[in-house]
PDB file of N, CA and C in Angstrom:
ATOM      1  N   UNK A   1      11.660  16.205  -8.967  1.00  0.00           N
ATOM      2  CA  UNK A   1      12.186  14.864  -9.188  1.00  0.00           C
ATOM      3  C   UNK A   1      11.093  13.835  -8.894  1.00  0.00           C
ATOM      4  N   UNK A   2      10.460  12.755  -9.817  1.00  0.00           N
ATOM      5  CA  UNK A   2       9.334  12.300  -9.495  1.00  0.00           C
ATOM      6  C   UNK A   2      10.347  10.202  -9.566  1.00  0.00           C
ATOM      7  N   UNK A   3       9.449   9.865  -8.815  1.00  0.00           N
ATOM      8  CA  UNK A   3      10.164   8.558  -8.422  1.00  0.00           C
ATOM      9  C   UNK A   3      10.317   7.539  -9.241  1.00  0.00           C
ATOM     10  N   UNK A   4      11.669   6.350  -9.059  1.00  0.00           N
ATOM     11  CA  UNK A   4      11.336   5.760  -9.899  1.00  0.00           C
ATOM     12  C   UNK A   4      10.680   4.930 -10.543  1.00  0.00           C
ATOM     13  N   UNK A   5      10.950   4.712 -11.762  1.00  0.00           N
ATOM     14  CA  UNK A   5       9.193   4.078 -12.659  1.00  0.00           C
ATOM     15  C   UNK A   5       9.190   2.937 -11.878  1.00  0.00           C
ATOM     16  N   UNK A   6       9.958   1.951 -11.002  1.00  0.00           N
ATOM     17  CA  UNK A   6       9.958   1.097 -10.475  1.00  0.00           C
ATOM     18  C   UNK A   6       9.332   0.909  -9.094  1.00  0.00           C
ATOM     19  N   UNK A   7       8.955   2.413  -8.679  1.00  0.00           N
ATOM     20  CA  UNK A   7       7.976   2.662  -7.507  1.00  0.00           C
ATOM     21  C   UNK A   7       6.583   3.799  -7.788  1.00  0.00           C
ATOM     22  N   UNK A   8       6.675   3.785  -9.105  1.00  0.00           N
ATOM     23  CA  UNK A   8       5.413   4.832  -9.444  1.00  0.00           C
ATOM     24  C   UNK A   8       4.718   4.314  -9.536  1.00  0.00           C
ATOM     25  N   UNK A   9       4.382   2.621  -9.440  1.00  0.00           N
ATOM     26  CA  UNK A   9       3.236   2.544  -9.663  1.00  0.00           C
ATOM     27  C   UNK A   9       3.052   1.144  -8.045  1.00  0.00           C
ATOM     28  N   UNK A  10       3.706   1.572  -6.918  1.00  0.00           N
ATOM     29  CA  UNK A  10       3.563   1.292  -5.957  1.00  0.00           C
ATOM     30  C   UNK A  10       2.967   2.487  -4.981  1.00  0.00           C
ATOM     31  N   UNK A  11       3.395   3.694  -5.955  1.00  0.00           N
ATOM     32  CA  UNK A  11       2.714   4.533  -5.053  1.00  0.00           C
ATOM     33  C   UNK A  11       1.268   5.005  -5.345  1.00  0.00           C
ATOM     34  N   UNK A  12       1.357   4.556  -6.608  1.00  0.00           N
ATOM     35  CA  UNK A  12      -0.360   4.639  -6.903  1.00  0.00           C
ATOM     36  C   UNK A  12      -1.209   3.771  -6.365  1.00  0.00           C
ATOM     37  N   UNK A  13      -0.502   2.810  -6.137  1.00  0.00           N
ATOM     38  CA  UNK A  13      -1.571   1.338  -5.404  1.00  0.00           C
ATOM     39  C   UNK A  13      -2.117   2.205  -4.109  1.00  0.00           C
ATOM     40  N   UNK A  14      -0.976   2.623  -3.241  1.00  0.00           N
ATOM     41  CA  UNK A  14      -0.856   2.699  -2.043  1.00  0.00           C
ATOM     42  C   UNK A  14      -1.431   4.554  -1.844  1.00  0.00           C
ATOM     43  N   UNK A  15      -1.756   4.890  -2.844  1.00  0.00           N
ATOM     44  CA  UNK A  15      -2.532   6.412  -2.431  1.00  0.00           C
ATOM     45  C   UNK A  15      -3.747   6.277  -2.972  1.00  0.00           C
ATOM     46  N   UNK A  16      -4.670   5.069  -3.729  1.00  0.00           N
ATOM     47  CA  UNK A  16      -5.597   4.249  -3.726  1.00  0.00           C
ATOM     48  C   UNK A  16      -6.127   4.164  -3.232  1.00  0.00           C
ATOM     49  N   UNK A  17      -5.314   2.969  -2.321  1.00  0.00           N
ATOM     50  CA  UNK A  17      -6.094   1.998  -1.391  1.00  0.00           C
ATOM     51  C   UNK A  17      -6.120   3.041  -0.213  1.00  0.00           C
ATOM     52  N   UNK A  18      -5.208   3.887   0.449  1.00  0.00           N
ATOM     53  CA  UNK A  18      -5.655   4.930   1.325  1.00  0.00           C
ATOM     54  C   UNK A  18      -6.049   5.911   1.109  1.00  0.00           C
ATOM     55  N   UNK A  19      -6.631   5.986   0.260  1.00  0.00           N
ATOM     56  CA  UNK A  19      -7.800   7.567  -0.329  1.00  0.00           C
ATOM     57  C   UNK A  19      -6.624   8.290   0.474  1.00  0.00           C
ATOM     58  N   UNK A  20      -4.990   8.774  -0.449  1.00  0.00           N
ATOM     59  CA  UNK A  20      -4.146   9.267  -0.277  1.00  0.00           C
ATOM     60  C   UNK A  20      -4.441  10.454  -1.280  1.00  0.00           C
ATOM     61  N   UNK A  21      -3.770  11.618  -1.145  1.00  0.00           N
ATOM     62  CA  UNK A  21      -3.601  12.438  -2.185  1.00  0.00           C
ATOM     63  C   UNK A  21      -1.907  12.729  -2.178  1.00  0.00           C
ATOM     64  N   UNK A  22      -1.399  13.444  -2.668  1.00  0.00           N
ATOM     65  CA  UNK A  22      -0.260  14.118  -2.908  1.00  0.00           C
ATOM     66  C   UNK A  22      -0.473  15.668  -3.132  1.00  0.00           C
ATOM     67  N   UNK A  23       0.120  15.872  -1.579  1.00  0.00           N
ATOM     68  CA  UNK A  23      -0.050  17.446  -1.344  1.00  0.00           C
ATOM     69  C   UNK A  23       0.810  18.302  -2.082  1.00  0.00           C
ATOM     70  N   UNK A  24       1.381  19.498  -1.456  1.00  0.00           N
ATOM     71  CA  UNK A  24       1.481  20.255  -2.622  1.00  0.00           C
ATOM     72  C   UNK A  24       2.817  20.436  -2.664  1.00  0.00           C
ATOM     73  N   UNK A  25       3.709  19.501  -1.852  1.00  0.00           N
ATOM     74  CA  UNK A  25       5.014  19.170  -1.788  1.00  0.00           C
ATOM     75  C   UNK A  25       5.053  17.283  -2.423  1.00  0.00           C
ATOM     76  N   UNK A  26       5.609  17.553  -3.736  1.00  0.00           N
ATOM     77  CA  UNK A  26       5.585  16.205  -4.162  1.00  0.00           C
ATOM     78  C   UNK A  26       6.167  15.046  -3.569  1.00  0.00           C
ATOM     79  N   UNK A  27       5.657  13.382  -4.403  1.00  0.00           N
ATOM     80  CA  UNK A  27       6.234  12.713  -3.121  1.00  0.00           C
ATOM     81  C   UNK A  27       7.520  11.679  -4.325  1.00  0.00           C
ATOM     82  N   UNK A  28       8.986  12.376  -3.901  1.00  0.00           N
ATOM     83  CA  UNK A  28       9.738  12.282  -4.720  1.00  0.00           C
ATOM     84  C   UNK A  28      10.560  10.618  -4.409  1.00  0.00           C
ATOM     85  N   UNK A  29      10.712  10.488  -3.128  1.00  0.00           N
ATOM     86  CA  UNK A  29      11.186   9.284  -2.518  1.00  0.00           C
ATOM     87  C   UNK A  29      10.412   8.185  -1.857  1.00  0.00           C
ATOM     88  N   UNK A  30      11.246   6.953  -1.579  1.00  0.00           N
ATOM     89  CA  UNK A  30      10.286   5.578  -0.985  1.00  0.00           C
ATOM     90  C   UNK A  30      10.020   6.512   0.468  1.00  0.00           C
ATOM     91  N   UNK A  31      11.228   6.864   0.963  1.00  0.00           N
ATOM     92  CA  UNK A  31      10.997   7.879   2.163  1.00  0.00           C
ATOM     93  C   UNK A  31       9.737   8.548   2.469  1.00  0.00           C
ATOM     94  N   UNK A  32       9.662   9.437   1.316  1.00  0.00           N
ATOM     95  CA  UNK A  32       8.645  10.383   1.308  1.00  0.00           C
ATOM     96  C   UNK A  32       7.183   9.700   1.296  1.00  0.00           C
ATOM     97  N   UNK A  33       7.052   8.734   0.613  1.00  0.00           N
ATOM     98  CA  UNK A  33       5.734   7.947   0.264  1.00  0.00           C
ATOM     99  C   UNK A  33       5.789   7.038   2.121  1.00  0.00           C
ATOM    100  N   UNK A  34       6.653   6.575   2.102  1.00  0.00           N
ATOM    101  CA  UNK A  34       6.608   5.695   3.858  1.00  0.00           C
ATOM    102  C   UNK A  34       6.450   7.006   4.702  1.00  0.00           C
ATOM    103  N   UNK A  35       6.689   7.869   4.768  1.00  0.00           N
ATOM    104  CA  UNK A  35       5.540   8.643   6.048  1.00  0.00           C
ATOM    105  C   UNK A  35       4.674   9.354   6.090  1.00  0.00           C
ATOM    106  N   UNK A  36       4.596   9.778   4.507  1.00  0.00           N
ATOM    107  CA  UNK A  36       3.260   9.908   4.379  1.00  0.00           C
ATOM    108  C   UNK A  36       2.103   8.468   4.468  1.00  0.00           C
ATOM    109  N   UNK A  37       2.117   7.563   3.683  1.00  0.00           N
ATOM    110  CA  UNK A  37       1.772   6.300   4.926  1.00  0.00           C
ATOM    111  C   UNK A  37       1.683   6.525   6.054  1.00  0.00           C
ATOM    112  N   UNK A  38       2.892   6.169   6.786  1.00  0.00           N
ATOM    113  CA  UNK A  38       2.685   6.255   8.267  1.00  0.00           C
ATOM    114  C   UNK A  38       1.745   7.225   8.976  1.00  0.00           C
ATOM    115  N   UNK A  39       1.912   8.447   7.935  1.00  0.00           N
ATOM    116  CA  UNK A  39       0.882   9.356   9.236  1.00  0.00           C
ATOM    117  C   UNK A  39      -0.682   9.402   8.907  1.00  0.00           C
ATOM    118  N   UNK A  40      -0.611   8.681   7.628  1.00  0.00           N
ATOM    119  CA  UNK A  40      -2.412   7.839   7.176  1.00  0.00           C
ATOM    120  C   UNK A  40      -2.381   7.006   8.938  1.00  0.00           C
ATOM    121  N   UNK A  41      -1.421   5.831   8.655  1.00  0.00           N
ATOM    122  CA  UNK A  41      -1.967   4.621   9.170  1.00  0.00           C
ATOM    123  C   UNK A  41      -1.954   4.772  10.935  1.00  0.00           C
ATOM    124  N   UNK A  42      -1.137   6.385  11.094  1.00  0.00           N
ATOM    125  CA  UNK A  42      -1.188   6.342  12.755  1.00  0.00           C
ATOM    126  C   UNK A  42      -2.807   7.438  12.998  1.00  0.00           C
ATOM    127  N   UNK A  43      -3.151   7.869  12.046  1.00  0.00           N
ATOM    128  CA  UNK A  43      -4.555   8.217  11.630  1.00  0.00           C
ATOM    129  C   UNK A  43      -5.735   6.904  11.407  1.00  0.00           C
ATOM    130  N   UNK A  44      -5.471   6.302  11.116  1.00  0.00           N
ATOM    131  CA  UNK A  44      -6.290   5.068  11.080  1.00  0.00           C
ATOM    132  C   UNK A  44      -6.279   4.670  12.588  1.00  0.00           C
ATOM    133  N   UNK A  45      -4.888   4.271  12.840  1.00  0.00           N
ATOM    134  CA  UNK A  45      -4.655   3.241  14.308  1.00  0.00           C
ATOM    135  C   UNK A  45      -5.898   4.441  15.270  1.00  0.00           C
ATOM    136  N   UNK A  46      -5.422   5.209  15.387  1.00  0.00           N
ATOM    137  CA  UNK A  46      -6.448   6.050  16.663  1.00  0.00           C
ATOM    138  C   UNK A  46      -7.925   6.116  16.356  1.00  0.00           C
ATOM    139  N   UNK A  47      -8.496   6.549  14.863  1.00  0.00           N
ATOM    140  CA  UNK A  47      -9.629   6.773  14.674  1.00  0.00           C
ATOM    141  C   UNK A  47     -10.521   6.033  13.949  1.00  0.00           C
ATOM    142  N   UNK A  48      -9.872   4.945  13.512  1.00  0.00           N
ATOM    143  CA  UNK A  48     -10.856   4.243  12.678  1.00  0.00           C
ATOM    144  C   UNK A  48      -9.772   2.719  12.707  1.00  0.00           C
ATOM    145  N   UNK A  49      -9.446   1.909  13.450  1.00  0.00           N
ATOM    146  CA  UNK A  49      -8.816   0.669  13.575  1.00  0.00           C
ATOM    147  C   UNK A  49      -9.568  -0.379  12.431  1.00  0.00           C
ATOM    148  N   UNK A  50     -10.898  -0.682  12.464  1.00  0.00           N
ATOM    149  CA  UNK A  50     -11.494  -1.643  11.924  1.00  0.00           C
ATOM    150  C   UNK A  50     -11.241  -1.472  10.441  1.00  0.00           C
ATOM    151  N   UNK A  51     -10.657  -0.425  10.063  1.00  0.00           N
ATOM    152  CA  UNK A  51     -10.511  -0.310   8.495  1.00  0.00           C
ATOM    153  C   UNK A  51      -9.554  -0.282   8.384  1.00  0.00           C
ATOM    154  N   UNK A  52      -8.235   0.443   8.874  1.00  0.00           N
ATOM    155  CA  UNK A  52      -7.104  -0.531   8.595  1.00  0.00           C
ATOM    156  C   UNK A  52      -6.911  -1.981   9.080  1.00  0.00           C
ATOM    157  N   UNK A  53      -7.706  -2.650  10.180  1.00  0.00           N
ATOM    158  CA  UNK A  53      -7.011  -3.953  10.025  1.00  0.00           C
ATOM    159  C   UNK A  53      -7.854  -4.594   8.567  1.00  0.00           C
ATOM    160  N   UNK A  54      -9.025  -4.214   7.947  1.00  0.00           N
ATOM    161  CA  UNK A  54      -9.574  -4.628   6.809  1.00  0.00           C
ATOM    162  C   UNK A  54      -8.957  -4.248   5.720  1.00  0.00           C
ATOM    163  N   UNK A  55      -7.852  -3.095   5.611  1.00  0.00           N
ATOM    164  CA  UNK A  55      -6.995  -2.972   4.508  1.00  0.00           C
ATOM    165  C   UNK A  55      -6.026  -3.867   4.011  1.00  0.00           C
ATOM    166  N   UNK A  56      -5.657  -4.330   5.694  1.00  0.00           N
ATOM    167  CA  UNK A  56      -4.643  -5.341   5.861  1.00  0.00           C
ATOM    168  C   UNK A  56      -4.737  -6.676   4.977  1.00  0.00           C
ATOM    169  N   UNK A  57      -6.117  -7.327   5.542  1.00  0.00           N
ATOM    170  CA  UNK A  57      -6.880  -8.508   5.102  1.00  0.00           C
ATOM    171  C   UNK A  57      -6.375  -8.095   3.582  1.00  0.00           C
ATOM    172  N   UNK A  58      -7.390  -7.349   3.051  1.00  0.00           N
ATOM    173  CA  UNK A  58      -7.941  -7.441   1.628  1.00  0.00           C
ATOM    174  C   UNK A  58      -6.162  -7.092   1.190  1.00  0.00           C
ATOM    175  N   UNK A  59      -5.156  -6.525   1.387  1.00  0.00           N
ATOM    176  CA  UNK A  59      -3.806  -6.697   0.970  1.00  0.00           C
ATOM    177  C   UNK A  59      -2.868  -7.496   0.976  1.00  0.00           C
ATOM    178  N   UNK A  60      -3.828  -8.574   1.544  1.00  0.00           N
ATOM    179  CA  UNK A  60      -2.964 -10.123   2.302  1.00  0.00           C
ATOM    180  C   UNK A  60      -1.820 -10.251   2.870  1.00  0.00           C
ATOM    181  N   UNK A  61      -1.902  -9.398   3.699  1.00  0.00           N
ATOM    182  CA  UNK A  61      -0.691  -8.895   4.758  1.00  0.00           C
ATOM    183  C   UNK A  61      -1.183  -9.609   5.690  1.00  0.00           C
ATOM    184  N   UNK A  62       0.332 -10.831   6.033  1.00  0.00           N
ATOM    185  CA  UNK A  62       0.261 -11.697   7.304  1.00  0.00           C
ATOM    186  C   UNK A  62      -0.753 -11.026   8.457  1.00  0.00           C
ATOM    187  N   UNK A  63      -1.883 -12.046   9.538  1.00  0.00           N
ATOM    188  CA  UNK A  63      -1.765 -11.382  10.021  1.00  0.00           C
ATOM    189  C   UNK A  63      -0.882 -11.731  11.927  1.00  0.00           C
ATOM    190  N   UNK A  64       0.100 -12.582  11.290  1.00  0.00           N
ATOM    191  CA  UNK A  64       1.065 -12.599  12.264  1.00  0.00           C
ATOM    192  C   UNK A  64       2.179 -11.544  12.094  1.00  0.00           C
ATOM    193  N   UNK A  65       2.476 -10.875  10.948  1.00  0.00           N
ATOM    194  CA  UNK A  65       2.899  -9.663  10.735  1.00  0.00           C
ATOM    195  C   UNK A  65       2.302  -8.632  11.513  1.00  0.00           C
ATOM    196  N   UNK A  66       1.232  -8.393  10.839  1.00  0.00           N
ATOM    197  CA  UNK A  66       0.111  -7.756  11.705  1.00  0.00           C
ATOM    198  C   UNK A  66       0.298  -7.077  13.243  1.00  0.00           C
ATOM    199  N   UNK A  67       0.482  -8.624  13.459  1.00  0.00           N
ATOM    200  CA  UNK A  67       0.015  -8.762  15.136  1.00  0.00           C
ATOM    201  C   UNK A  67       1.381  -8.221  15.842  1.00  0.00           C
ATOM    202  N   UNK A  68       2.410  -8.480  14.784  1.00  0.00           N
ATOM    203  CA  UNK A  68       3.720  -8.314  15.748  1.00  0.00           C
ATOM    204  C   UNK A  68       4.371  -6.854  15.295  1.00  0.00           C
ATOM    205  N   UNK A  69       3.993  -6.111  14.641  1.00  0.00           N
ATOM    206  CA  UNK A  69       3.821  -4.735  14.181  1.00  0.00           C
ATOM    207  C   UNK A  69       3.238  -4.065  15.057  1.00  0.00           C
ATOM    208  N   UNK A  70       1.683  -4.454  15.907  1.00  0.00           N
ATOM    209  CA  UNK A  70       1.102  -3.518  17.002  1.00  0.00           C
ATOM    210  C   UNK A  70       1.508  -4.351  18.525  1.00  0.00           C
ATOM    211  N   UNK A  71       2.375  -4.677  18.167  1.00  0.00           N
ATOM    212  CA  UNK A  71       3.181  -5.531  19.664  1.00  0.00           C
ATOM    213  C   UNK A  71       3.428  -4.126  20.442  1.00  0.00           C
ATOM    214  N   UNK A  72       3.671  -4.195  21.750  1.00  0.00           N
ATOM    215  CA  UNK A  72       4.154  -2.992  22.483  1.00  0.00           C
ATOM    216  C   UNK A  72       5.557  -3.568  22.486  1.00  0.00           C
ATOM    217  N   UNK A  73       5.931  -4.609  22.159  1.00  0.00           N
ATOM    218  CA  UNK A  73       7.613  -4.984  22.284  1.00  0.00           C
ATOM    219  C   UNK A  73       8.512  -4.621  20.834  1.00  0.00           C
ATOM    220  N   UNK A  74       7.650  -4.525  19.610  1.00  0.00           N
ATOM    221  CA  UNK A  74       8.278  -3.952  19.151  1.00  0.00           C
ATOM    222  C   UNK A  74       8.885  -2.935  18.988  1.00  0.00           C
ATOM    223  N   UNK A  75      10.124  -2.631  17.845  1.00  0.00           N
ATOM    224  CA  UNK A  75      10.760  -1.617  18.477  1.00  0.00           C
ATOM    225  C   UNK A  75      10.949  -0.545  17.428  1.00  0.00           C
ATOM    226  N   UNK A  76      10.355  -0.604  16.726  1.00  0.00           N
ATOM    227  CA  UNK A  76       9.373   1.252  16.151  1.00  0.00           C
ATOM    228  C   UNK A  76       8.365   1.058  16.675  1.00  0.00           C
ATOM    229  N   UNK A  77       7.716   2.467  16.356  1.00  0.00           N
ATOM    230  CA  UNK A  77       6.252   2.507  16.206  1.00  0.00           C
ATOM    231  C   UNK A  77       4.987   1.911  15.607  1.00  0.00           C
ATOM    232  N   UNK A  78       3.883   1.610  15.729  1.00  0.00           N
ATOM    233  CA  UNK A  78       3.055   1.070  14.619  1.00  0.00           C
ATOM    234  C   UNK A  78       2.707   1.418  13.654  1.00  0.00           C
ATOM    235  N   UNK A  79       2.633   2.717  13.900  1.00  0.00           N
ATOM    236  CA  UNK A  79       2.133   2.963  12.317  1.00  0.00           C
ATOM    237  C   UNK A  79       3.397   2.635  11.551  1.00  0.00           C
ATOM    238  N   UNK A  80       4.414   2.769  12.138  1.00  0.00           N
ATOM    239  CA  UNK A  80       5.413   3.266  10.894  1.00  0.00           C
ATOM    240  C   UNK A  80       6.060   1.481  10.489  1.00  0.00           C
ATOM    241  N   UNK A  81       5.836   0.701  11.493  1.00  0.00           N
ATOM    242  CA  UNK A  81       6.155  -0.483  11.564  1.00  0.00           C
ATOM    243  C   UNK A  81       5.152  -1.347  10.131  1.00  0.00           C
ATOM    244  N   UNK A  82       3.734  -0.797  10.536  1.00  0.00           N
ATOM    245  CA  UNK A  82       2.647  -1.348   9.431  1.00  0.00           C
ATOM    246  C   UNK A  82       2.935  -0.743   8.408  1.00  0.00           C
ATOM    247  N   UNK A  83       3.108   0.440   8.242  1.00  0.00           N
ATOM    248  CA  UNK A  83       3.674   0.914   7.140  1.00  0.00           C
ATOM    249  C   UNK A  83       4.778   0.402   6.385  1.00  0.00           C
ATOM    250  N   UNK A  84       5.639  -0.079   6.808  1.00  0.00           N
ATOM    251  CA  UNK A  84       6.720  -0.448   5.902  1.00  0.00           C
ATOM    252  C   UNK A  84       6.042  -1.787   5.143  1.00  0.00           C
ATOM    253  N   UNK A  85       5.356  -2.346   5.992  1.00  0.00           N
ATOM    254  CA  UNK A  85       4.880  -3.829   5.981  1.00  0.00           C
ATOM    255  C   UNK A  85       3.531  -3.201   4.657  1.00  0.00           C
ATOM    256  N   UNK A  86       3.072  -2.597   4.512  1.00  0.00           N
ATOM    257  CA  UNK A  86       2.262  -2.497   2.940  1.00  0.00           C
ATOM    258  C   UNK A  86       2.933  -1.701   1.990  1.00  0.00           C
ATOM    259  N   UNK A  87       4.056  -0.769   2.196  1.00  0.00           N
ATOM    260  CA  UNK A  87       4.961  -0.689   0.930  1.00  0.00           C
ATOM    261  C   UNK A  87       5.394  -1.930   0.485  1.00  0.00           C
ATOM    262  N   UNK A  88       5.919  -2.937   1.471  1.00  0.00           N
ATOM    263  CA  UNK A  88       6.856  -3.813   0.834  1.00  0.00           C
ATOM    264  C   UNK A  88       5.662  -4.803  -0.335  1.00  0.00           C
ATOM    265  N   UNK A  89       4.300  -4.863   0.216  1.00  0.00           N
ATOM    266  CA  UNK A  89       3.370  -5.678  -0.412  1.00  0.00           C
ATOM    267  C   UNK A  89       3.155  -4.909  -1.508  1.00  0.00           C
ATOM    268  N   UNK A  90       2.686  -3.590  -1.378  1.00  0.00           N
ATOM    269  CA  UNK A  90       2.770  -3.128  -2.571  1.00  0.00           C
ATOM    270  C   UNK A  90       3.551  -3.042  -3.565  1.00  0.00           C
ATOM    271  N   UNK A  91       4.954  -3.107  -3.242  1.00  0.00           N
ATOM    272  CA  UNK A  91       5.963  -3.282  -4.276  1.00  0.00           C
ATOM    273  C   UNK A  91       5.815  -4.681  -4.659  1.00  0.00           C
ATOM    274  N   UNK A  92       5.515  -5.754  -3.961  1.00  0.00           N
ATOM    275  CA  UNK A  92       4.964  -6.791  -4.647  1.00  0.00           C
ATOM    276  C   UNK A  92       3.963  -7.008  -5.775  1.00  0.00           C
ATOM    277  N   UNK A  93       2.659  -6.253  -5.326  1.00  0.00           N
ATOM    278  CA  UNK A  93       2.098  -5.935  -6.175  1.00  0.00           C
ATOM    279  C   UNK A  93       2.189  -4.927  -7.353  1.00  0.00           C
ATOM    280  N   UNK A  94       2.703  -4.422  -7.566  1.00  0.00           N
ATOM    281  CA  UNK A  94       2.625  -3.696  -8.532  1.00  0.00           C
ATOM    282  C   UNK A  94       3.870  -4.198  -9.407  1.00  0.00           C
ATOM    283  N   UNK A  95       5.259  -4.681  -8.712  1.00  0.00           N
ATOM    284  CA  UNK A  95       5.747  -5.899  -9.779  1.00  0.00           C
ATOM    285  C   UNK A  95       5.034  -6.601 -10.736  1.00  0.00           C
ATOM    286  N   UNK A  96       4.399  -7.617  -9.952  1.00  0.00           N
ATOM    287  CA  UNK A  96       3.489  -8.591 -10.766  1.00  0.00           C
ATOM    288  C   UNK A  96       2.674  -8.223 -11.322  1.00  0.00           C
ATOM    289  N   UNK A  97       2.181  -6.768 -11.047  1.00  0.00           N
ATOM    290  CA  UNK A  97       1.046  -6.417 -12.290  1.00  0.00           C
ATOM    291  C   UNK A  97       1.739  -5.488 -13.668  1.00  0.00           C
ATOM    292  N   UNK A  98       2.841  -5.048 -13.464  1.00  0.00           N
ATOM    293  CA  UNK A  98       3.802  -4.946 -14.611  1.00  0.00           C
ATOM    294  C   UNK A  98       4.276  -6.271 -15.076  1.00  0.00           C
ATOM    295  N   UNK A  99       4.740  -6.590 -14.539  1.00  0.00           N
ATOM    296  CA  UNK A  99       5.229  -7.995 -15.086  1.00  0.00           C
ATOM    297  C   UNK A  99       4.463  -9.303 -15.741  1.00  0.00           C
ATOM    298  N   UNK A 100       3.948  -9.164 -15.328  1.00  0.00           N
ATOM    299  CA  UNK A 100       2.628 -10.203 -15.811  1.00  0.00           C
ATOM    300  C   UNK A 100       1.087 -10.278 -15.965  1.00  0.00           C
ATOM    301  N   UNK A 101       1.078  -9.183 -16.841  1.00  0.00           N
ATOM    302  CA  UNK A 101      -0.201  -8.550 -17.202  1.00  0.00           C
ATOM    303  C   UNK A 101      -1.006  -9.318 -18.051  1.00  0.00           C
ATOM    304  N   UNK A 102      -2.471  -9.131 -18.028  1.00  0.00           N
ATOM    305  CA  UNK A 102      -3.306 -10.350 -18.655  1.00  0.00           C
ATOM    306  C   UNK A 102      -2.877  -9.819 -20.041  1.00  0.00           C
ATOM    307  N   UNK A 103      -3.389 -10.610 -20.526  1.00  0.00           N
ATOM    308  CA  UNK A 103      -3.534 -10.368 -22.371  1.00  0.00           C
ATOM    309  C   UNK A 103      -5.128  -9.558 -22.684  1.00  0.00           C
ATOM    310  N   UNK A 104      -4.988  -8.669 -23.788  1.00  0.00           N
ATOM    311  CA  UNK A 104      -6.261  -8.176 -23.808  1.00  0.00           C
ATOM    312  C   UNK A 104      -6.739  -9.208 -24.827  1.00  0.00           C
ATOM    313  N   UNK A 105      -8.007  -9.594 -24.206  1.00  0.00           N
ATOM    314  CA  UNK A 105      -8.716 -11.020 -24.759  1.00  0.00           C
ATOM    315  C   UNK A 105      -9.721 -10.167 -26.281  1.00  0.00           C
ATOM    316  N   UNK A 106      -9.597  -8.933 -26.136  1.00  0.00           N
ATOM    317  CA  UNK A 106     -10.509  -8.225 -27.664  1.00  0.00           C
ATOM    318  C   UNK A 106     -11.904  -8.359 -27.701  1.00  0.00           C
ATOM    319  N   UNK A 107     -11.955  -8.591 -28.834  1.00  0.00           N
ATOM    320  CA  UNK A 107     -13.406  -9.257 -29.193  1.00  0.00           C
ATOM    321  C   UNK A 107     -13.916 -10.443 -28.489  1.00  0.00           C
ATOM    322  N   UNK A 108     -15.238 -10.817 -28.059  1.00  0.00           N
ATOM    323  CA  UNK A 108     -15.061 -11.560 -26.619  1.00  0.00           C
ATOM    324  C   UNK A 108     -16.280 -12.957 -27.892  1.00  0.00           C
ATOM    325  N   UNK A 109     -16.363 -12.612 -28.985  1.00  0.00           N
ATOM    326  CA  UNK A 109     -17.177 -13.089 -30.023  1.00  0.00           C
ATOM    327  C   UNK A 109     -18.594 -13.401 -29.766  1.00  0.00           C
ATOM    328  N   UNK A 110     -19.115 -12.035 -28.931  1.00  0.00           N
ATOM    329  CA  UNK A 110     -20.677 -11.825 -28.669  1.00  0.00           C
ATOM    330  C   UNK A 110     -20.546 -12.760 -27.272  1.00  0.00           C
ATOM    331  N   UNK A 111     -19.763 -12.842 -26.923  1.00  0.00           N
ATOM    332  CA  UNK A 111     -19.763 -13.452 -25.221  1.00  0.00           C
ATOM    333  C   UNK A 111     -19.733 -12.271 -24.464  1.00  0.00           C
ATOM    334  N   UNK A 112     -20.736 -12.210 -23.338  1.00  0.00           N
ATOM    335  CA  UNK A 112     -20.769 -11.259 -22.539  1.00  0.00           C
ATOM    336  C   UNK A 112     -20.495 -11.884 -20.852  1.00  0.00           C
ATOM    337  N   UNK A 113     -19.968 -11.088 -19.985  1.00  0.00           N
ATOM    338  CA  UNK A 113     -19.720 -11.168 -19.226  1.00  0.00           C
ATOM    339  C   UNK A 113     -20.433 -10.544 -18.022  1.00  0.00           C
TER     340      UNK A 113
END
């Protein structure tokens, strides 16, 4: 059962941007894609911090979100807390890039870029 077209291409953003793969148990649900996330980003939090909070940035994820996600008062965990917090952006993004896709401009009439 592969997910719907309305999150297939949130999960491509998001196995992208975390040099994710899809192991050899597919990832059929939002479920399934949020902890696989999570156990990226509680992999990040311990061993490499400076690149997820730079994932964050470049995903323009609050970073008063951020901040209140690795709170010790909050009340999940962080990873799984940050995690929800870049599905939900990603489902943002990948809306708007279905939805409002450039026009292919064609022939650029010997204009180079």
């Amino acid at each position: 059962m592969a997910l719907p077209e309305n999150l297939e291409g949130t999960k491509q953003l998001i196995l992208r941007d975390f040099e994710l793969q899809e192991g050899e148990e597919p990832i059929a649900t939002e479920e399934d894609l949020l902890r696989l996330l999570a156990d990226q980003i509680a992999h990040m939090i311990e061993f490499n911090l400076e690149v997820l909070l730079s994932n964050m940035y470049r995903l323009d994820i609050s970073e008063r979100k951020v901040n209140a996600a690795l709170s010790p008062n909050h009340p999940e965990p962080a990873n799984m807390a940050l995690a929800r917090l870049v599905l939900e952006r990603q489902k943002q993004r990948a809306y708007t890039k279905k939805h409002y896709q450039q026009p292919n401009l064609g022939d650029l009439g010997g204009l180079e870029l």
